[in-house]
N, C-alpha and C. Protein backbone atom coordinates (compact mmCIF):
# COMPACT_ATOMS: atom_id res chain seq x y z
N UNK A 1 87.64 150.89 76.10
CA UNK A 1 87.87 149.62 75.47
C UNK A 1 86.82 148.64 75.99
N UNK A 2 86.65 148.06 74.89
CA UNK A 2 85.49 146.78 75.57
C UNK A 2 85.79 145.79 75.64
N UNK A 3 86.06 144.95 76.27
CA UNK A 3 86.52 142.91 76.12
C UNK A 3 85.75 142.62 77.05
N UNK A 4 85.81 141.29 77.28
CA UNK A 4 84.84 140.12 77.76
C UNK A 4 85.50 140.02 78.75
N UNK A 5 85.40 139.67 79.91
CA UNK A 5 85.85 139.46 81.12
C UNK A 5 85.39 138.16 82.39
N UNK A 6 86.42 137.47 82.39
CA UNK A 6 85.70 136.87 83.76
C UNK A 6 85.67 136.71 84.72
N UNK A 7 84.36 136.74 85.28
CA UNK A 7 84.05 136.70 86.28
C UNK A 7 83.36 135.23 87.17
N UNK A 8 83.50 135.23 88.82
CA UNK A 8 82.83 134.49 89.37
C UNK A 8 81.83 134.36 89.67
N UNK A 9 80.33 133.57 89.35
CA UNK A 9 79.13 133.68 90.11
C UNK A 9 79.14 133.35 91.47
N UNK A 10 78.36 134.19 91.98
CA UNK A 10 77.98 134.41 93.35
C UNK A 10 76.86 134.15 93.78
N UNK A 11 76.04 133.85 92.88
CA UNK A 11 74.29 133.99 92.82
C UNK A 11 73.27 133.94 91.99
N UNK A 12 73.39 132.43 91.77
CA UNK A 12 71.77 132.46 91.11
C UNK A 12 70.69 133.01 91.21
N UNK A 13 70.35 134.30 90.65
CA UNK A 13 68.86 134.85 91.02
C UNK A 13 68.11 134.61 90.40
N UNK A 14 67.32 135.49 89.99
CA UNK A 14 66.04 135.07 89.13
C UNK A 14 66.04 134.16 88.06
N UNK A 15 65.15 133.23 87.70
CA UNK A 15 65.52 132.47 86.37
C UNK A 15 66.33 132.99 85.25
N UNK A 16 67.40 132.88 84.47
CA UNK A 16 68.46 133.16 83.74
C UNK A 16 69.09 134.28 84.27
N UNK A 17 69.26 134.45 85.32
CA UNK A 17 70.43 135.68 85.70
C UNK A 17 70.87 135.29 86.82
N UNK A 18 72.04 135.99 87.34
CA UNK A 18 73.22 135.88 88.68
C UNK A 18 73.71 136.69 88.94
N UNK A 19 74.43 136.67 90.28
CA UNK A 19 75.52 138.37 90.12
C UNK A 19 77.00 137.57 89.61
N UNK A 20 77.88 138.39 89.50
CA UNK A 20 79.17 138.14 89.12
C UNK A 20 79.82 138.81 90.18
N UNK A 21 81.03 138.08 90.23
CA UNK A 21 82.13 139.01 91.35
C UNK A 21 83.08 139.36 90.87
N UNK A 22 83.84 140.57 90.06
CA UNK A 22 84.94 140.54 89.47
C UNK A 22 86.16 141.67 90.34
N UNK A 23 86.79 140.96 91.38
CA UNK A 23 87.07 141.65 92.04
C UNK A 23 87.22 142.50 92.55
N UNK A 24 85.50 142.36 93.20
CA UNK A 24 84.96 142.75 94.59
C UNK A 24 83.68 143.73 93.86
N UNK A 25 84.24 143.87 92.28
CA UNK A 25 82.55 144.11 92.06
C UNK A 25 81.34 143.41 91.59
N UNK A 26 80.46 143.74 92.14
CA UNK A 26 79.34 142.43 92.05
C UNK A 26 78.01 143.41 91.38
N UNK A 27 77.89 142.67 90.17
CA UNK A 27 76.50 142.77 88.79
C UNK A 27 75.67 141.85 88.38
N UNK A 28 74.71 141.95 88.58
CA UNK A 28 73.96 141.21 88.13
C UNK A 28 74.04 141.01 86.18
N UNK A 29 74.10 139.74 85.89
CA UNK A 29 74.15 139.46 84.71
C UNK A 29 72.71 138.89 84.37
N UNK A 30 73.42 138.45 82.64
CA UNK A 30 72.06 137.78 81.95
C UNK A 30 72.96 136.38 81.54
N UNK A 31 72.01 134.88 81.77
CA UNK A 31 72.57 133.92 81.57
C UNK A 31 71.90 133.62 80.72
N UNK A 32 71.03 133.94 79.52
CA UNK A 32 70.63 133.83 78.76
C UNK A 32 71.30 132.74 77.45
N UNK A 33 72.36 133.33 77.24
CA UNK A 33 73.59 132.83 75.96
C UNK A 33 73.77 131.51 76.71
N UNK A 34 74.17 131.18 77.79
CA UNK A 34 74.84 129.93 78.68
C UNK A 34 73.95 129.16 79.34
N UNK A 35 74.09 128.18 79.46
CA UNK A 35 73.68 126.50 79.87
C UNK A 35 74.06 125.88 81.24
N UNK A 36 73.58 125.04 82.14
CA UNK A 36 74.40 124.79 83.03
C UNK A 36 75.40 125.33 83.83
N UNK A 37 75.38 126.54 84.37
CA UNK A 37 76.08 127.16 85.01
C UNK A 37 76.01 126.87 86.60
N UNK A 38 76.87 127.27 87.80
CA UNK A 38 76.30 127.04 89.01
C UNK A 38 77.14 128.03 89.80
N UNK A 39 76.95 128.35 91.17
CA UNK A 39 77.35 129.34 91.99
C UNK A 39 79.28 128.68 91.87
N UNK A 40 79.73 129.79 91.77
CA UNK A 40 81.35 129.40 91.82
C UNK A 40 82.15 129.27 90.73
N UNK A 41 81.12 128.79 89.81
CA UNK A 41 81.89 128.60 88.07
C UNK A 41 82.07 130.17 87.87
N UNK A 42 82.65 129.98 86.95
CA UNK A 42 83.59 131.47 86.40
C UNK A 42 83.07 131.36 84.90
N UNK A 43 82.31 132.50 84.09
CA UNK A 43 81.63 132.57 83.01
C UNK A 43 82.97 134.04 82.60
N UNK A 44 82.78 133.99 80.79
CA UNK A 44 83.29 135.31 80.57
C UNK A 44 81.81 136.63 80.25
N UNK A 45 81.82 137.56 80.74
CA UNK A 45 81.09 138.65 80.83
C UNK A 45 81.29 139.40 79.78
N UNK A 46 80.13 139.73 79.08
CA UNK A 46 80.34 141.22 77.98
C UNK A 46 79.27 141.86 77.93
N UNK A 47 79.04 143.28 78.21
CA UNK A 47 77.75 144.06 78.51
C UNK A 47 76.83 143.37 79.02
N UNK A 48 76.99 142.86 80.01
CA UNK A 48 75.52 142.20 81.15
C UNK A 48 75.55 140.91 80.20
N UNK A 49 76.37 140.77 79.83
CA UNK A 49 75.64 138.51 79.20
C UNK A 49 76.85 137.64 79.20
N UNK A 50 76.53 136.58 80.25
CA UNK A 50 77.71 135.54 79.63
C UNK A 50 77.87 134.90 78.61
N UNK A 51 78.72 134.89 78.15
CA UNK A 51 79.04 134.45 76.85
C UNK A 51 79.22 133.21 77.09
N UNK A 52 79.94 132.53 77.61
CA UNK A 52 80.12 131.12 78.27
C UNK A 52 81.40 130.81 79.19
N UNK A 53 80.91 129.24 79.55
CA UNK A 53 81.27 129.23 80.73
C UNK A 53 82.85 129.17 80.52
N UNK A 54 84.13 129.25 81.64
CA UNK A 54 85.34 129.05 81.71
C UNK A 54 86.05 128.39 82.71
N UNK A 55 86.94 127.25 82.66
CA UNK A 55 87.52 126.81 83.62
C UNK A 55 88.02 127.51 84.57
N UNK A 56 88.11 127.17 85.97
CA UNK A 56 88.38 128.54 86.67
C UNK A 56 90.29 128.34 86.62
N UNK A 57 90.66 127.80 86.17
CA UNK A 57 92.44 127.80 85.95
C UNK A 57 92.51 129.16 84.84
N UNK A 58 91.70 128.40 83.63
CA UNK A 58 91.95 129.60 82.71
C UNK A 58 91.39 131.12 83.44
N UNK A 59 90.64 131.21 83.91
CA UNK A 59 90.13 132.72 84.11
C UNK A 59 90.81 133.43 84.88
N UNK A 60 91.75 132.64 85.93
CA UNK A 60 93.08 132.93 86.73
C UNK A 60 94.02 133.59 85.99
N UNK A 61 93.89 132.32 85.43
CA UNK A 61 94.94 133.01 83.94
C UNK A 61 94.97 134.38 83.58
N UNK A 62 93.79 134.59 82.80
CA UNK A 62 93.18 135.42 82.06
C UNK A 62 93.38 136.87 82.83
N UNK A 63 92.64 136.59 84.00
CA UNK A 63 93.10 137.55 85.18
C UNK A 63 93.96 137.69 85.39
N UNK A 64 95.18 137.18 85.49
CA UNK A 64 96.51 137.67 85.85
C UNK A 64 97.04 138.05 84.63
N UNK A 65 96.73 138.00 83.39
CA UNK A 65 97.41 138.20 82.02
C UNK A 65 96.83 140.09 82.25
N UNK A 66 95.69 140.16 82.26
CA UNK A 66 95.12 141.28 82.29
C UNK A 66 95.54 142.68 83.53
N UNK A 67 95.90 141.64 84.81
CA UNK A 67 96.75 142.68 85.81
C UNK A 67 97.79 142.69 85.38
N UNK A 68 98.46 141.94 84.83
CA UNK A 68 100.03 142.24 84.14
C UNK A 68 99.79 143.16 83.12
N UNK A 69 98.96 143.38 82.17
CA UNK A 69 99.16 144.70 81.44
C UNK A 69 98.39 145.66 81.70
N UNK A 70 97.92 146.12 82.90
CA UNK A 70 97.58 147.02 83.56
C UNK A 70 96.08 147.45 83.11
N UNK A 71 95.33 146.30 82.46
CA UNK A 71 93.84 146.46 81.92
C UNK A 71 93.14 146.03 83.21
N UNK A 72 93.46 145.03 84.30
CA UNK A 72 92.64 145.10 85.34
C UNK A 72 91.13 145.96 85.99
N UNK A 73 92.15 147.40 86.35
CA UNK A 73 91.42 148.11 87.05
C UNK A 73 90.27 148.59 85.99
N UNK A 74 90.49 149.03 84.80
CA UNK A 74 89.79 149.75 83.76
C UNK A 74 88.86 148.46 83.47
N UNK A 75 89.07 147.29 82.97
CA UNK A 75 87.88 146.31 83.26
C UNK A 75 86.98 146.45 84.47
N UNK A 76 87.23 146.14 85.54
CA UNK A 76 86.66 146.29 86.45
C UNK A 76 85.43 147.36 86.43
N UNK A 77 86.07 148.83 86.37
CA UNK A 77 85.74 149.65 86.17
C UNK A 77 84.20 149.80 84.90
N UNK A 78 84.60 149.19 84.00
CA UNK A 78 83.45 149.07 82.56
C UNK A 78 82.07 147.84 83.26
N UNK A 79 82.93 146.94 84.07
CA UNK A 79 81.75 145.97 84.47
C UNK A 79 80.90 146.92 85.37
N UNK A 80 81.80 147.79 86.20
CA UNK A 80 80.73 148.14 87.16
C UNK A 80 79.67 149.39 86.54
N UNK A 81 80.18 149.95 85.67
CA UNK A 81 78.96 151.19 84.52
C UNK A 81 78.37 150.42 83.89
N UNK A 82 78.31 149.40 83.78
CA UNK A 82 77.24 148.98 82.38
C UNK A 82 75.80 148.62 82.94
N UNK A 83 74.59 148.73 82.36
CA UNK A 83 73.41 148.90 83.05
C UNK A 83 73.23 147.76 83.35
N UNK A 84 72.60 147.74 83.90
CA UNK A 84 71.81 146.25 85.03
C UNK A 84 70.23 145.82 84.01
């Protein structure tokens, strides 16, 4: 299954990219699609690109909606295979 996921930045690296932390795994993304981002904001993730940015209440949210129906680990899992 594929969905968008979010995650926390950890790291501005190179001009338009960062890593993400989506509990405890850390990828480097593409910030390409998104604007104004900064270390700590919470973006949603889909195959290496943020899509945009998210309040970090909602992504709590989002995250706990997603460990409640047991999609957690298997997200996790898709962020950490997808190529860099």
């Amino acid at each position: 299954m594929c969905l968008a996921i979010p995650a926390r930045i950890e790291a501005l690296t190179t001009p338009g990219n960062a890593i993400v932390n989506l509990g405890g795994v850390r990828k480097e993304i593409s910030l390409a699609l998104v604007g104004d981002v900064a270390v700590d904001d919470y973006v949603i993730v889909h195959v290496g690109y943020a899509l945009q940015r998210l309040d970090e209440a909602e992504a709590l949210r989002t995250l706990a909606a997603f460990a409640e129906l047991g999609e957690l680990d298997e997200l996790r899992a898709e962020l950490a295979e997808q190529p860099q």
